[in-house]
N, C-alpha and C. Protein backbone atom coordinates (compact mmCIF):
# COMPACT_ATOMS: atom_id res chain seq x y z
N UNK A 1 0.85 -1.16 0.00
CA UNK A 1 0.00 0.00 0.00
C UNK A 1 0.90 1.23 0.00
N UNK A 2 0.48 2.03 -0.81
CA UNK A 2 1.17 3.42 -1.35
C UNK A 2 1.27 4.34 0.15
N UNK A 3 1.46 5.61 0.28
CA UNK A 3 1.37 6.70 0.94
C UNK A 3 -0.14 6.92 0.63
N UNK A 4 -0.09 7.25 -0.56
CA UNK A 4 -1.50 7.95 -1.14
C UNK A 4 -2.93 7.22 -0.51
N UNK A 5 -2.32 5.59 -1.17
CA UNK A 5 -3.31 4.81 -0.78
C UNK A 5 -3.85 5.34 0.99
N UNK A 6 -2.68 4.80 1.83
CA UNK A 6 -2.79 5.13 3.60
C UNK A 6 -3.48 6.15 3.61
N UNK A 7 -3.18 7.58 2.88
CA UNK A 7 -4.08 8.25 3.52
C UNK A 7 -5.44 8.60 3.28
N UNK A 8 -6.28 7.76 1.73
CA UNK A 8 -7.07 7.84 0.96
C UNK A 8 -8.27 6.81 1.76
N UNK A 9 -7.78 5.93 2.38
CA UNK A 9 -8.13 4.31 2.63
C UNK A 9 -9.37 4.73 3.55
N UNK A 10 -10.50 4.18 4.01
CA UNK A 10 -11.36 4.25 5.06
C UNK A 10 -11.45 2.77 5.69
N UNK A 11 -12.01 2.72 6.81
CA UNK A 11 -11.89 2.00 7.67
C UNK A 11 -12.94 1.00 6.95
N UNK A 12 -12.96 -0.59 7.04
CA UNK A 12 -14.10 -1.24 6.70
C UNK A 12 -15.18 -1.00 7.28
N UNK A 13 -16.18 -1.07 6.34
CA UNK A 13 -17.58 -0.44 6.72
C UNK A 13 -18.19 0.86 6.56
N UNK A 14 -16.89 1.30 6.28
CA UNK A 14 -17.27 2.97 5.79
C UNK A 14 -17.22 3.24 4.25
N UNK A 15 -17.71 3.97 3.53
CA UNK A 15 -17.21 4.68 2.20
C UNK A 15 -17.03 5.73 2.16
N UNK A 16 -15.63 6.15 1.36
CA UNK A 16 -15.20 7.56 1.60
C UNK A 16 -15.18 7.75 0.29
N UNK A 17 -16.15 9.04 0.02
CA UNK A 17 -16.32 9.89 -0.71
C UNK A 17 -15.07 10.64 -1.82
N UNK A 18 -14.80 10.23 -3.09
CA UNK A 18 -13.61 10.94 -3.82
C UNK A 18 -13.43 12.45 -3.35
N UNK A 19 -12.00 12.47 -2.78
CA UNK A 19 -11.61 13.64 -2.01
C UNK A 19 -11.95 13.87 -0.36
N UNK A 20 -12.34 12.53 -0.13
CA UNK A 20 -12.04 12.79 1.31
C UNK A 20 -11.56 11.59 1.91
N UNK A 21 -10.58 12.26 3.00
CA UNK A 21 -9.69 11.38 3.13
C UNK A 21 -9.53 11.35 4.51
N UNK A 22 -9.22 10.52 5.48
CA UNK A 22 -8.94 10.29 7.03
C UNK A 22 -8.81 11.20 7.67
N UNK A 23 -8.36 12.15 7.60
CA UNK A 23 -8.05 13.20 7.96
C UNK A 23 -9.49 14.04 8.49
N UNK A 24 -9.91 14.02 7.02
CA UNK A 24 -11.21 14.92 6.92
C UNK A 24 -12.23 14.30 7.62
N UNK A 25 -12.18 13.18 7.63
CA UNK A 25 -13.31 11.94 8.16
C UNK A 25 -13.43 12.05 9.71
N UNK A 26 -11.96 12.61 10.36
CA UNK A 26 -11.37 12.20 11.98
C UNK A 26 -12.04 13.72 11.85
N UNK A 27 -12.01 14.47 11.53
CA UNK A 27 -12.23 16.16 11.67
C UNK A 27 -13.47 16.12 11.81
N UNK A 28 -14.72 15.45 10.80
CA UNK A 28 -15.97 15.42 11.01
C UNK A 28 -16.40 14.74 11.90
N UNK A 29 -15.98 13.43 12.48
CA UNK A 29 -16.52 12.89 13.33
C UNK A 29 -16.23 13.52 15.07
N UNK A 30 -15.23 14.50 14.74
CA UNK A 30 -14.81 15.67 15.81
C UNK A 30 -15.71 16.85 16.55
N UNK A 31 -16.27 17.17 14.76
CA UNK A 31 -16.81 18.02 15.21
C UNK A 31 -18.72 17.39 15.38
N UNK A 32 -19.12 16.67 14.81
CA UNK A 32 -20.23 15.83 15.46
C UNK A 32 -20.31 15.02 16.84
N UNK A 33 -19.01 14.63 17.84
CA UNK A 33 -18.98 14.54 18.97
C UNK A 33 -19.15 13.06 18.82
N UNK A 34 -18.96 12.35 17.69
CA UNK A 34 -19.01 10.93 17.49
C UNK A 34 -17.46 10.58 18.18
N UNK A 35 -17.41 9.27 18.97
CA UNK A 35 -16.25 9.07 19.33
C UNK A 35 -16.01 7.66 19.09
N UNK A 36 -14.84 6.99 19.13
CA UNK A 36 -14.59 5.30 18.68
C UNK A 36 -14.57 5.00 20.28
N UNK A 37 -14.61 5.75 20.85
CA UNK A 37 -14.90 4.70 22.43
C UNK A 37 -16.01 4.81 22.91
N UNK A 38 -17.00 3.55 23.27
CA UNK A 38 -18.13 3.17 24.35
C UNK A 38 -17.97 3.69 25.21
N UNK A 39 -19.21 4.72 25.32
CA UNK A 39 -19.41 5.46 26.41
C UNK A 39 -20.07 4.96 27.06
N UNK A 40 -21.09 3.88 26.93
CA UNK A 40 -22.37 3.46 27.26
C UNK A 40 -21.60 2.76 28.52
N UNK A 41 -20.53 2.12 28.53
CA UNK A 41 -19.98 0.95 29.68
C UNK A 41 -19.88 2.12 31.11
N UNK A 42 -20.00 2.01 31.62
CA UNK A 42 -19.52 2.57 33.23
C UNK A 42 -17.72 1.90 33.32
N UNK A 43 -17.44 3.12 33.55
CA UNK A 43 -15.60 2.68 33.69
C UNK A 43 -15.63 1.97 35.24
N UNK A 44 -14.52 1.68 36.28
CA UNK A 44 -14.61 1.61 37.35
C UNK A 44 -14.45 3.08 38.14
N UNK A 45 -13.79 3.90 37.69
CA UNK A 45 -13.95 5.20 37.62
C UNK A 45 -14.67 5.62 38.27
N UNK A 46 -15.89 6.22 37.40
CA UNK A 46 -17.10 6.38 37.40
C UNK A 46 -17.81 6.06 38.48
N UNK A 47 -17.76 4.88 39.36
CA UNK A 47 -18.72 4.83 39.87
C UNK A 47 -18.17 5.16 41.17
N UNK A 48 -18.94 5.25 42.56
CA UNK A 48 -19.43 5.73 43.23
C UNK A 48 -18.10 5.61 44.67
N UNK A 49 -17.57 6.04 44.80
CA UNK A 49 -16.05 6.23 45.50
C UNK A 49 -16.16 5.03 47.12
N UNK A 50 -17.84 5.03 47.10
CA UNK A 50 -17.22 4.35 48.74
C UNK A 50 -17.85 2.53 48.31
N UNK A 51 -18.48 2.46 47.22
CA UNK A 51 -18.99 1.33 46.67
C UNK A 51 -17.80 0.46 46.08
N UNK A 52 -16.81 1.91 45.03
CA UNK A 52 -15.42 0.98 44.77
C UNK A 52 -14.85 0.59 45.74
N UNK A 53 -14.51 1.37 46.81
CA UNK A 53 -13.91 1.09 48.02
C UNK A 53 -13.99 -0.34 48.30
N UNK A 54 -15.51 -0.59 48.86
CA UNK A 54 -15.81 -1.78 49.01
C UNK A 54 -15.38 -3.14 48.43
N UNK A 55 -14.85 -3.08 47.33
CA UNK A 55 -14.73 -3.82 46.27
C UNK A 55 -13.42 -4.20 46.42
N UNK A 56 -12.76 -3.27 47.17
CA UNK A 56 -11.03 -3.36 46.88
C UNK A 56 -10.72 -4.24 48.02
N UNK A 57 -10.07 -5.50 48.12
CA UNK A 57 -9.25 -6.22 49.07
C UNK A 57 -8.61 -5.06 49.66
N UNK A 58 -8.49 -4.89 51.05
CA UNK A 58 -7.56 -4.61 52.26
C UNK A 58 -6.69 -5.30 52.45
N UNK A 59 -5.13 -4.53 52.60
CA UNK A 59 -4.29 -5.36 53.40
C UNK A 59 -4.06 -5.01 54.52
N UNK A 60 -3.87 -5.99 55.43
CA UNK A 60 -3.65 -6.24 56.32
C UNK A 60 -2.25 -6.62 56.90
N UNK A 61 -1.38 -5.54 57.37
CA UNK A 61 -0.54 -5.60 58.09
C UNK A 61 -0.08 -7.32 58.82
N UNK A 62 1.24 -7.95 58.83
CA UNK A 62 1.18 -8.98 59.20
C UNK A 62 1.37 -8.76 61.00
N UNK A 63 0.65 -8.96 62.04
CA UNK A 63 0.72 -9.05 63.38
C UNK A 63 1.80 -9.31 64.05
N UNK A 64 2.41 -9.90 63.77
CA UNK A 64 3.92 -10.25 64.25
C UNK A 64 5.11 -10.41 63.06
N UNK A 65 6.02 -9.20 63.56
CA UNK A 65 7.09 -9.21 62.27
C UNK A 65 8.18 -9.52 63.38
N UNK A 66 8.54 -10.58 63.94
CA UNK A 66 8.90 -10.70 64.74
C UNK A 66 10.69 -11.70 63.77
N UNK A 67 11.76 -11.59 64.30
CA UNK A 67 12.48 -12.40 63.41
C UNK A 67 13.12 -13.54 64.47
N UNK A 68 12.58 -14.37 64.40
CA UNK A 68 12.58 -16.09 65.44
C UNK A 68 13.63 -16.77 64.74
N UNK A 69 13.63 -18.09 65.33
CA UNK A 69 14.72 -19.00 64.38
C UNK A 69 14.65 -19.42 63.34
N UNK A 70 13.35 -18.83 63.00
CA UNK A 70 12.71 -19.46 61.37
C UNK A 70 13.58 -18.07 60.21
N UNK A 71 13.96 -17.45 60.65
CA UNK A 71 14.51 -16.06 60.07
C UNK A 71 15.47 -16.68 59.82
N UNK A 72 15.84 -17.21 61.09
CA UNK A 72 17.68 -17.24 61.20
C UNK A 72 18.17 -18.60 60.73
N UNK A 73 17.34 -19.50 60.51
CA UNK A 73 17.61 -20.70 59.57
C UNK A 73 17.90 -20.46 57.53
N UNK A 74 16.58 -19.28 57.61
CA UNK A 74 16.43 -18.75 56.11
C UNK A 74 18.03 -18.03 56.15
N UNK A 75 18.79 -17.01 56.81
CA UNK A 75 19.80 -16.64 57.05
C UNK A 75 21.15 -17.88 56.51
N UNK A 76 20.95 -18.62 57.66
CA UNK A 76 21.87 -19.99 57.34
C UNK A 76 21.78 -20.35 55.91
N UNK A 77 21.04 -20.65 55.87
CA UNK A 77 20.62 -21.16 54.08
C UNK A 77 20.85 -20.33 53.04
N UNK A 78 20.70 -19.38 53.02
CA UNK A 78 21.42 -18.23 52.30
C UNK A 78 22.91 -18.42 52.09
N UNK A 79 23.71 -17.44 53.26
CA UNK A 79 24.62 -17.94 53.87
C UNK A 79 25.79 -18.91 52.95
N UNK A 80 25.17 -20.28 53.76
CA UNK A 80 25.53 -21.24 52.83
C UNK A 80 25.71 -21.56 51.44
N UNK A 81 25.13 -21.16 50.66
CA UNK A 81 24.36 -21.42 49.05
C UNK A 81 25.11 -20.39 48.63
N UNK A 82 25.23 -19.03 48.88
CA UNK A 82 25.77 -18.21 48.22
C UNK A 82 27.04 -17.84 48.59
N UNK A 83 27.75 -18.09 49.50
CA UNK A 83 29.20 -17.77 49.99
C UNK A 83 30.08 -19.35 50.10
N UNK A 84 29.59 -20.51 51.12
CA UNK A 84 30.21 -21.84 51.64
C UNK A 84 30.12 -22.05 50.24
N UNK A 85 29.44 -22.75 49.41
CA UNK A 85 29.13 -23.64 48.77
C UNK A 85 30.58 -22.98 47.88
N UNK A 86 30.19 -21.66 46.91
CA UNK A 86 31.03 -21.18 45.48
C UNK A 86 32.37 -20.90 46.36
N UNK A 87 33.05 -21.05 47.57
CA UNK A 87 34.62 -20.68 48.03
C UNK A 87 34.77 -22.34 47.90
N UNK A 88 33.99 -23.05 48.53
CA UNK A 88 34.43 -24.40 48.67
C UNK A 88 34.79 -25.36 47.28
N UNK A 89 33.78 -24.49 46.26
CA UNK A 89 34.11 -25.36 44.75
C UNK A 89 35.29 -24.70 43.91
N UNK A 90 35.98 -23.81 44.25
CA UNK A 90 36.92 -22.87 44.21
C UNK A 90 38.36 -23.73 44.80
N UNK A 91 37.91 -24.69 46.10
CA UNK A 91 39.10 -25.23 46.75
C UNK A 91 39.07 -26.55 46.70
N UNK A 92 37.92 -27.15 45.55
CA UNK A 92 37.79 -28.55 45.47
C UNK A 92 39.25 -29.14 45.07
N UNK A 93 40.48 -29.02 44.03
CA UNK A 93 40.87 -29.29 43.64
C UNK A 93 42.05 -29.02 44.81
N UNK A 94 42.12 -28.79 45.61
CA UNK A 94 43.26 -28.69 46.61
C UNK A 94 42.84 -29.45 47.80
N UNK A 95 41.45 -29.69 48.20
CA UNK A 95 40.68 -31.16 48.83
C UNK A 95 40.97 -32.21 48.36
N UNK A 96 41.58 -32.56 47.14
CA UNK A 96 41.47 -33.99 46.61
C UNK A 96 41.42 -34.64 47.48
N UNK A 97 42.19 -35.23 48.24
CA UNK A 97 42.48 -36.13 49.51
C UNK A 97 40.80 -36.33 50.32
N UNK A 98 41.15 -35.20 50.79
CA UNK A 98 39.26 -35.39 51.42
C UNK A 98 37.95 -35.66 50.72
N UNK A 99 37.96 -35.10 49.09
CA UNK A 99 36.94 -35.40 48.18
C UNK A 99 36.98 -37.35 48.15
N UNK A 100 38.14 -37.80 48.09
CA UNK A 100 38.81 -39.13 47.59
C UNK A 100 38.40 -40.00 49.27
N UNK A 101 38.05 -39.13 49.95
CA UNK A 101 37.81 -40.04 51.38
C UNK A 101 36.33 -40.15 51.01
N UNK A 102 35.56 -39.61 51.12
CA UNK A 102 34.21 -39.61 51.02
C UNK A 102 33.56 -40.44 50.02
N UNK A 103 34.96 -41.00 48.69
CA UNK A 103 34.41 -41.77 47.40
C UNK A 103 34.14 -41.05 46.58
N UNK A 104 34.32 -39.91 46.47
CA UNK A 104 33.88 -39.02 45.09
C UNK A 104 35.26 -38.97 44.29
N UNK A 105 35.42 -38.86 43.12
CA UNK A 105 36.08 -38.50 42.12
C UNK A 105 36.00 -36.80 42.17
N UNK A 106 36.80 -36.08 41.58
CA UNK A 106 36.54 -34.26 41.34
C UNK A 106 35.77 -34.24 40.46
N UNK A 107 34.98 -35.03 39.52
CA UNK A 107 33.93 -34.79 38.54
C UNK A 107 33.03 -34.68 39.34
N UNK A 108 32.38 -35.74 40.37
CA UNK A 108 31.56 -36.05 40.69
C UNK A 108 31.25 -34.69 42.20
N UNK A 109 32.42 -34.62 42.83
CA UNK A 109 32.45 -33.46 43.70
C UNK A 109 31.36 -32.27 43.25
N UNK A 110 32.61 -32.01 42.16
CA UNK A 110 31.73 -30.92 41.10
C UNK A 110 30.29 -30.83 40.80
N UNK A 111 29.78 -31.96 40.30
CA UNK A 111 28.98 -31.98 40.12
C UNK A 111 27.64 -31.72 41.41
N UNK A 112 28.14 -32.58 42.65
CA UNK A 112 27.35 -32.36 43.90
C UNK A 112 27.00 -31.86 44.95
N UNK A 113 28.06 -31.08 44.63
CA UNK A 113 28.58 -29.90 45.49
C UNK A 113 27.31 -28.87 45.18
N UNK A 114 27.20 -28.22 44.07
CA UNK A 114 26.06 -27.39 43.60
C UNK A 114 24.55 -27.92 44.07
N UNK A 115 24.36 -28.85 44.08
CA UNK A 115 22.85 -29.59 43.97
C UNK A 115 23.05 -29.41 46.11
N UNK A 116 23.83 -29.31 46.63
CA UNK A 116 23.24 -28.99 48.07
C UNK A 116 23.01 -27.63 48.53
N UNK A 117 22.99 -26.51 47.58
CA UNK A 117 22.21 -25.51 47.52
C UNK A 117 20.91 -25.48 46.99
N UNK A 118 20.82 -26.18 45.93
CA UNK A 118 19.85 -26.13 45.30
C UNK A 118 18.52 -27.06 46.11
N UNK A 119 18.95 -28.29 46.13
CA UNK A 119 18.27 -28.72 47.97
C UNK A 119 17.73 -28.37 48.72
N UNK A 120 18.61 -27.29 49.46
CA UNK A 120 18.60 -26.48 50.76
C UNK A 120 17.32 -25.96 50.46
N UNK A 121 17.68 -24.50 49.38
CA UNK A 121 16.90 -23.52 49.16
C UNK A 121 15.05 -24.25 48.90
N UNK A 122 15.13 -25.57 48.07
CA UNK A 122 13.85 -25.94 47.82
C UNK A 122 13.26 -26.26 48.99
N UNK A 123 13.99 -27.23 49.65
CA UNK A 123 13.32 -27.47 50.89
C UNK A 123 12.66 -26.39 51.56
N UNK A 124 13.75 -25.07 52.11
CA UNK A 124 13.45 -24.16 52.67
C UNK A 124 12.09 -22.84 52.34
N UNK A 125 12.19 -23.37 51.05
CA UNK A 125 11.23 -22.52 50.39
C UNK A 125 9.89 -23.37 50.76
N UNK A 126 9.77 -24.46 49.93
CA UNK A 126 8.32 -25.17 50.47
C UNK A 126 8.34 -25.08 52.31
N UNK A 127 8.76 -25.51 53.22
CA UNK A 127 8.78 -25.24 54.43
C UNK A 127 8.08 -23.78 54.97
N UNK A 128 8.75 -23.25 54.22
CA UNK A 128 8.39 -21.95 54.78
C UNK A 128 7.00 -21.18 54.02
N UNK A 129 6.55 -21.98 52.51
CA UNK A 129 5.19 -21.50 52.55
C UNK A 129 4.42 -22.64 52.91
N UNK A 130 4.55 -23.84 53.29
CA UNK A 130 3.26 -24.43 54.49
C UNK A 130 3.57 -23.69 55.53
N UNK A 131 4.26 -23.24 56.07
CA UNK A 131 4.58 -22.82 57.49
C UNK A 131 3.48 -21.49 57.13
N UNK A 132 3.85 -20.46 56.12
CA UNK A 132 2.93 -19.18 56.18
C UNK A 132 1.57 -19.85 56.19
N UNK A 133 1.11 -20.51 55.45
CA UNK A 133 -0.11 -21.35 55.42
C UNK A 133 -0.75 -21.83 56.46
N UNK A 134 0.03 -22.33 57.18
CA UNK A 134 -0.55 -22.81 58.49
C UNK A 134 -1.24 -21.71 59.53
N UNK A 135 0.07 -20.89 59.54
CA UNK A 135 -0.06 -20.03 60.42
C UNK A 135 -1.07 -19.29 60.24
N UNK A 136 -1.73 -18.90 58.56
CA UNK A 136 -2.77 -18.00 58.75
C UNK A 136 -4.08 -18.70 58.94
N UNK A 137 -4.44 -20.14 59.09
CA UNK A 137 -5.53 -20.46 59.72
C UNK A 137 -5.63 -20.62 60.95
């Protein structure tokens, strides 16, 4: 499609008249107060300030932000996963001896070393949303 065409073109459903063109069409329907948006719908807007209100979920502050051993386990686990774990796979290769007590090969180190973060964190994560779960019934 040309330039000419784009600006000649009317929307399907309409016929535009030789010499008038989108332009002229958006100008008339401007000045007749015709608009392409449904007015007829009620926005949420619109309606009635203490009725929306109603409508809107409240939050609710949690009652106790208290930080217990359940904090300080999530702490540990952190901790661990992101500092122990990546210094320790850093010094696997100077462990040999101790990797070689336990029965691992350094492939296999490698390889298992990572998966007890990944562990940790799952466990800790499901734990801790039954735990929110519980607690709010």
């Amino acid at each position: 499609m040309t330039d000419n065409q784009a600006e000649t073109a009317s929307p399907p459903g309409t016929e535009a008249t030789a010499g008038e063109t989108t332009g002229a069409a958006a100008g008339e329907s401007s000045r007749t107060g015709a608009s392409p948006v449904d007015d007829s719908v009620e926005s949420p807007t619109d309606a009635d300030d203490g009725e929306a209100e109603a409508r809107r979920p409240h939050y609710a502050p949690p009652q106790n932000e208290t930080f217990d051993w359940r904090g300080w386990i999530l702490v540990g686990v952190v901790v661990f996963s992101f500092l122990v774990v990546p210094i320790a796979i850093l010094f696997l290769p100077h462990a040999r001896s101790l990797i070689e007590s336990f029965g691992l090969t350094l492939r296999a180190a490698y390889l298992a070393l990572p998966m007890l973060p990944a562990i940790l964190l799952g466990a800790t994560a499901v734990w801790a949303a039954v735990r929110s779960r519980t607690a709010e019934e």
